[in-house]
N, C-alpha and C. Protein backbone atom coordinates (compact mmCIF):
# COMPACT_ATOMS: atom_id res chain seq x y z
N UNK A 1 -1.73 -48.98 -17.20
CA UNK A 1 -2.58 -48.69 -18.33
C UNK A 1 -3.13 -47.28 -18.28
N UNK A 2 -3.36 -46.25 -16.92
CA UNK A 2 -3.56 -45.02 -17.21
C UNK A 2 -3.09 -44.16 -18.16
N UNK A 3 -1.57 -44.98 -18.05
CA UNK A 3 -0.78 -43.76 -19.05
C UNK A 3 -1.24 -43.95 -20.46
N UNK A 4 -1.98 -44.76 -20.91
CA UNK A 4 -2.35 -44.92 -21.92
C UNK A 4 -3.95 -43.92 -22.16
N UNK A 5 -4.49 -43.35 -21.26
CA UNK A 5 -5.71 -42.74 -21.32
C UNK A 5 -5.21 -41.26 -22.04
N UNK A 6 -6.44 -40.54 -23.19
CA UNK A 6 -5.56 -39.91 -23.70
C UNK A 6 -6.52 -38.51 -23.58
N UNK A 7 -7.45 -38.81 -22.97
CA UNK A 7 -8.28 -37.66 -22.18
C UNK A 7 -9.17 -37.88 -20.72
N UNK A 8 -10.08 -37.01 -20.49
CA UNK A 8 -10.63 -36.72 -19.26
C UNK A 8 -11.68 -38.01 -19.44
N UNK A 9 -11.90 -38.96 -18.67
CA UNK A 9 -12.87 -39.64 -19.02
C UNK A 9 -14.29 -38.80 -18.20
N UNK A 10 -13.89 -38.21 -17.26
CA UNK A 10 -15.27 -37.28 -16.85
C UNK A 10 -15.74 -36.37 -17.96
N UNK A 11 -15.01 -35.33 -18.87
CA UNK A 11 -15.22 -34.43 -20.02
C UNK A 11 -16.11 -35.29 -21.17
N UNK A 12 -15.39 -36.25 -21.27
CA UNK A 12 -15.63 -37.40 -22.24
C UNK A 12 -16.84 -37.69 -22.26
N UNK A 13 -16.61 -38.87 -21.06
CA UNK A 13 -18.06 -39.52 -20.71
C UNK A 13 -17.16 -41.19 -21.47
N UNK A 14 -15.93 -41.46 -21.78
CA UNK A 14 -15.94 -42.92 -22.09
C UNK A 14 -14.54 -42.36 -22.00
N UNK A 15 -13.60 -43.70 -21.43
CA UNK A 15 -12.37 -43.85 -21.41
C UNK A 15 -11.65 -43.84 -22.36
N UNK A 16 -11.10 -43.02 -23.10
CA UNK A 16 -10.56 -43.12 -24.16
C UNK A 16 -9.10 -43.71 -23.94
N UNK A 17 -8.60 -44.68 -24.81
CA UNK A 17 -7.46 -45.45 -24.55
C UNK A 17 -6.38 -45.31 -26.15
N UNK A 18 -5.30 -44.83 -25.45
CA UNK A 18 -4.67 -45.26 -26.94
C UNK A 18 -3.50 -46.47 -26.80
N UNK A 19 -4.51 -47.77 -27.52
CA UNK A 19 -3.91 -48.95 -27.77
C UNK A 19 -3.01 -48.75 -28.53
N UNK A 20 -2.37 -47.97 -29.34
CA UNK A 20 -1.09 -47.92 -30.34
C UNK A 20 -0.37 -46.75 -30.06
N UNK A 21 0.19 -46.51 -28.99
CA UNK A 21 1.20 -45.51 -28.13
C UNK A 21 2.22 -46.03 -28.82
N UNK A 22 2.90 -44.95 -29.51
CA UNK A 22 3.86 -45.26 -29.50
C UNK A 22 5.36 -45.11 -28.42
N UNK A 23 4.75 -44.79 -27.40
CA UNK A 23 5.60 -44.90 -25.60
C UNK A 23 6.15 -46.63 -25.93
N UNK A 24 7.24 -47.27 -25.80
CA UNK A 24 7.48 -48.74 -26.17
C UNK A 24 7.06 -48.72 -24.07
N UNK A 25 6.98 -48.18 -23.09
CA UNK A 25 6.93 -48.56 -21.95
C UNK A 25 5.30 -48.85 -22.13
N UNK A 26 4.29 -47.89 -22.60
CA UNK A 26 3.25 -47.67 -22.58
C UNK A 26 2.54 -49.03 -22.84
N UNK A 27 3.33 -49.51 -24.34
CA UNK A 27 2.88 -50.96 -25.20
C UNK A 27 3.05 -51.90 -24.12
N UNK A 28 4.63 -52.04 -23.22
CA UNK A 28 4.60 -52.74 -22.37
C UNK A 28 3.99 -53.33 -21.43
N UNK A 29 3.23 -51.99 -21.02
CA UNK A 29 2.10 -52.22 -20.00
C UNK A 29 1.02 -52.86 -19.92
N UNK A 30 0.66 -52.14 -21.22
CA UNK A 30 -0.60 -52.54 -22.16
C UNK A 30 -0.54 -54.64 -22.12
N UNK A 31 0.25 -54.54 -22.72
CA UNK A 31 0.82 -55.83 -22.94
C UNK A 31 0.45 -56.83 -21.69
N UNK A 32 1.28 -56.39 -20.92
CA UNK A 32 1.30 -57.67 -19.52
C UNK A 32 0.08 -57.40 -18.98
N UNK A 33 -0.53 -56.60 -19.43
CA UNK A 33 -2.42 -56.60 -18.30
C UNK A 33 -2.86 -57.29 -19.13
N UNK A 34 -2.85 -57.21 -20.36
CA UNK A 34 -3.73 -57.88 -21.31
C UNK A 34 -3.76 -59.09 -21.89
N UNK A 35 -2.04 -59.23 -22.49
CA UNK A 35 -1.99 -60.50 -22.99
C UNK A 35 -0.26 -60.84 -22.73
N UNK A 36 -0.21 -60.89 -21.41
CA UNK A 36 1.46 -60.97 -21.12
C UNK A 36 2.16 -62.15 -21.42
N UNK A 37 1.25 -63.21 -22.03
CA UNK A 37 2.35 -64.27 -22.54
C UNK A 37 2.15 -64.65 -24.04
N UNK A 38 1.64 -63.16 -24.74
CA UNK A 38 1.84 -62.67 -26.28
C UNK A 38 3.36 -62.20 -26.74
N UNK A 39 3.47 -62.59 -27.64
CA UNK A 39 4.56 -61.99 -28.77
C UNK A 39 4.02 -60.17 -28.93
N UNK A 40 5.04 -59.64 -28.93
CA UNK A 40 4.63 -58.14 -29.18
C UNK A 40 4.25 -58.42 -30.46
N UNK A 41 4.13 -58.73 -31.60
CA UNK A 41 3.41 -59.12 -32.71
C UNK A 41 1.95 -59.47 -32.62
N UNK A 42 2.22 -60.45 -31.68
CA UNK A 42 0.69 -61.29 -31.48
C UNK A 42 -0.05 -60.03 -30.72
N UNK A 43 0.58 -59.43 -29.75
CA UNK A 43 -0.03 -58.70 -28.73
C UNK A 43 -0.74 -57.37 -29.58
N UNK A 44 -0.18 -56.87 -30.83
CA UNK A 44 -0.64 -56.12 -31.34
C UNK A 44 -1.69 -55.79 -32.58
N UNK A 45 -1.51 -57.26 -32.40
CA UNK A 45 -3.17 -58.01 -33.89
C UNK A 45 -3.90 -58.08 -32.28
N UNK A 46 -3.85 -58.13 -31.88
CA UNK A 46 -5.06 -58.20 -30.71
C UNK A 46 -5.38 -56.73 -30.04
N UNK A 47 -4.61 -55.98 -30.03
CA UNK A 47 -4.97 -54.69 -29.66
C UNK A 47 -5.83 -53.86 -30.83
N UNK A 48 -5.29 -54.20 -32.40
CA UNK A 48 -5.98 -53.64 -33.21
C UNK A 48 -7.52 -54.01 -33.09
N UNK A 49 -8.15 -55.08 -32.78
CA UNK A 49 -9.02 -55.70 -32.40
C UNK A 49 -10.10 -54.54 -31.77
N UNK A 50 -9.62 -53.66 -30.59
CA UNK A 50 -9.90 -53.02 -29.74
C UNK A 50 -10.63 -51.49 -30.13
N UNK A 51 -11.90 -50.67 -29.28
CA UNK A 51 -11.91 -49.74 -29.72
C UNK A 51 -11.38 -48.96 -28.97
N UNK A 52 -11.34 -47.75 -29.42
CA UNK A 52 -10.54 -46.89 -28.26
C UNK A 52 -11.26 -46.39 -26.58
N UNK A 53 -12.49 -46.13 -27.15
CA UNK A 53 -13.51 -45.74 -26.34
C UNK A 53 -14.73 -46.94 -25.62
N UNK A 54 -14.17 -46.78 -24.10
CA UNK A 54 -15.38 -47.58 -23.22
C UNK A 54 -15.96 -46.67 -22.48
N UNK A 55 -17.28 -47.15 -21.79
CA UNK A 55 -18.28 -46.25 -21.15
C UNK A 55 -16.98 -46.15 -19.78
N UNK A 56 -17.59 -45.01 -19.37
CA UNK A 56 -16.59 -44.12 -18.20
C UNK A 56 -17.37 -44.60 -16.93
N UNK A 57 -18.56 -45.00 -17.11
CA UNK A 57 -19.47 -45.76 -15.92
C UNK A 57 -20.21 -46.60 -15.83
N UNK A 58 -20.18 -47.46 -14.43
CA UNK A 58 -21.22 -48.54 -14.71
C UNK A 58 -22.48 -48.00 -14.48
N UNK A 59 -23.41 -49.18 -16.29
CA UNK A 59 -24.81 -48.79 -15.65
C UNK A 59 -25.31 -49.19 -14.69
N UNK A 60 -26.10 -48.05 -14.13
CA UNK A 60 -27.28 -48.38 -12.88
C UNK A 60 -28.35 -49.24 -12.71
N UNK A 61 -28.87 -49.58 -13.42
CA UNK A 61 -30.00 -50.18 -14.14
C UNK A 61 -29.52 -51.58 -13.86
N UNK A 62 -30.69 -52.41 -13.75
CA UNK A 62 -30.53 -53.99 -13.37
C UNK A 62 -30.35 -54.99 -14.19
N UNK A 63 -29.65 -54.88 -14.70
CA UNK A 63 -29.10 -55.95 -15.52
C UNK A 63 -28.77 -57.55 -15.28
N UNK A 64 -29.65 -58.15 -14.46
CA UNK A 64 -29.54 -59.59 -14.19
C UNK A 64 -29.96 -59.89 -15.18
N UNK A 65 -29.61 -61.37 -15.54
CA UNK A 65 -30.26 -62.33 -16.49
C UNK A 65 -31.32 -62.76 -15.87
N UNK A 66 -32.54 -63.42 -16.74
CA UNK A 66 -33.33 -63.73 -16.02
C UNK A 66 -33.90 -65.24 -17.19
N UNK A 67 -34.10 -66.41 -16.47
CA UNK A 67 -34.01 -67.67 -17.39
C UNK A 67 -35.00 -67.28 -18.26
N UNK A 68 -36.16 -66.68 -18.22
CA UNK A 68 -37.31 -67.12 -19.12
C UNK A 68 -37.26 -65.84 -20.12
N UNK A 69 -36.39 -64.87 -20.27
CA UNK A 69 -36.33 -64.34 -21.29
C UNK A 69 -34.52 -64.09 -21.65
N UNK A 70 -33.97 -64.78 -21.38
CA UNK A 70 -32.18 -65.04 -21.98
C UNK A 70 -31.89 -65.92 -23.07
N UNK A 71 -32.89 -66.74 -23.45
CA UNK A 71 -33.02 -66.80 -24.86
C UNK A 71 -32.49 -68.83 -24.62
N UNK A 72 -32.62 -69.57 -25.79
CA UNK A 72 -33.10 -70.93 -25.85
C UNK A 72 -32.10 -71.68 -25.68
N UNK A 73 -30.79 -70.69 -26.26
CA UNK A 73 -29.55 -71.96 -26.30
C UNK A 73 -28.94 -71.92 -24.78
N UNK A 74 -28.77 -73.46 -24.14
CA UNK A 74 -27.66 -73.32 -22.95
C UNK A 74 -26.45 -72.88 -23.45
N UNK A 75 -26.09 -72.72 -22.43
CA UNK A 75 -24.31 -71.55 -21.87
C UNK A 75 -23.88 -72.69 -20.90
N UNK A 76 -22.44 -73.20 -21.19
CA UNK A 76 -21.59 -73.87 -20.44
C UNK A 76 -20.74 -72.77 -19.99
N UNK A 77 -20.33 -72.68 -18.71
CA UNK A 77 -19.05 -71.25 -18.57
C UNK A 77 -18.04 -71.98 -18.00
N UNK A 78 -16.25 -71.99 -18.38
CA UNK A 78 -15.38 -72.89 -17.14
C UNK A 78 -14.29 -71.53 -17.37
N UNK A 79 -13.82 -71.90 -16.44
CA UNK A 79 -12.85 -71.40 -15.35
C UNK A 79 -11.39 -72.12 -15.60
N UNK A 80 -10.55 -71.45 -16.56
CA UNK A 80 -9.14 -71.98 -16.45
C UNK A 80 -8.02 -71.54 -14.83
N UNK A 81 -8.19 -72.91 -14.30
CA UNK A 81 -7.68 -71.85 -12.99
C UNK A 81 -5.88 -72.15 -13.11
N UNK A 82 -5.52 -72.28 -14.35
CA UNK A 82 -3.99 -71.99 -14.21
C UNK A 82 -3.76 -70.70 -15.29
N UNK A 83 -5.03 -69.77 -15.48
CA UNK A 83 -5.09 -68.45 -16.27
C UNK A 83 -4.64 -67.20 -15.18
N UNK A 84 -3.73 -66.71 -14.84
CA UNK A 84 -3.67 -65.65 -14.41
C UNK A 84 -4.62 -64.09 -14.44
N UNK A 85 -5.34 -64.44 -15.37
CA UNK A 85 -6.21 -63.24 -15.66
C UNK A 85 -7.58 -63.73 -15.07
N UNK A 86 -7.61 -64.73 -14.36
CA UNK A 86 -8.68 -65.11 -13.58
C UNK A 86 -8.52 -65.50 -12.51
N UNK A 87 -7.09 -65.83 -12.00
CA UNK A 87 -7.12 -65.86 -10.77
C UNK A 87 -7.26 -64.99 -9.24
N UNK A 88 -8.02 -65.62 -8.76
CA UNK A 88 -8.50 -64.69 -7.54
C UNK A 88 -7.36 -64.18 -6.33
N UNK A 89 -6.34 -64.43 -6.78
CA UNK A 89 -5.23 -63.62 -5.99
C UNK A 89 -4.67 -62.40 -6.71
């Protein structure tokens, strides 16, 4: 997916990505990190989805949740563990 970066993300300050390369290796790539058991069709209504630009760093700042101000509704979270994009190997 580097080859898809289309400037300095230090100059920048956010990763700029170009999701619609037209490189067909580039799409490829793109593809199997993201959604590798998409249709290049499907794979590309989902890239349009996308912006080009993410922050270039994580914030510093403490960002835990904290129960008494995360707000009223419960959160169930699961874990598909036959998802490759979550597995811990």
């Amino acid at each position: 997916m580097t080859r898809a970066l289309v400037a300095d993300p230090a100059v920048l300050g956010v990763a700029r990505i170009n999701w619609r390369s037209a490189d067909q290796s580039v799409f490829d790539g793109i593809r199997q990190c993201l959604a590798g058991d998409f249709t290049d069709e499907a794979a590309r209504r989902q890239l349009n989805m996308l912006e080009p630009d993410e922050p270039a760093s994580i914030p510093l700042a403490d960002a835990r949740g904290d129960a008494d101000t995360w707000g009223r509704i419960p959160r169930t979270y699961s874990t598909d563990l036959n998802c490759w994009r979550s597995s811990p190997n």
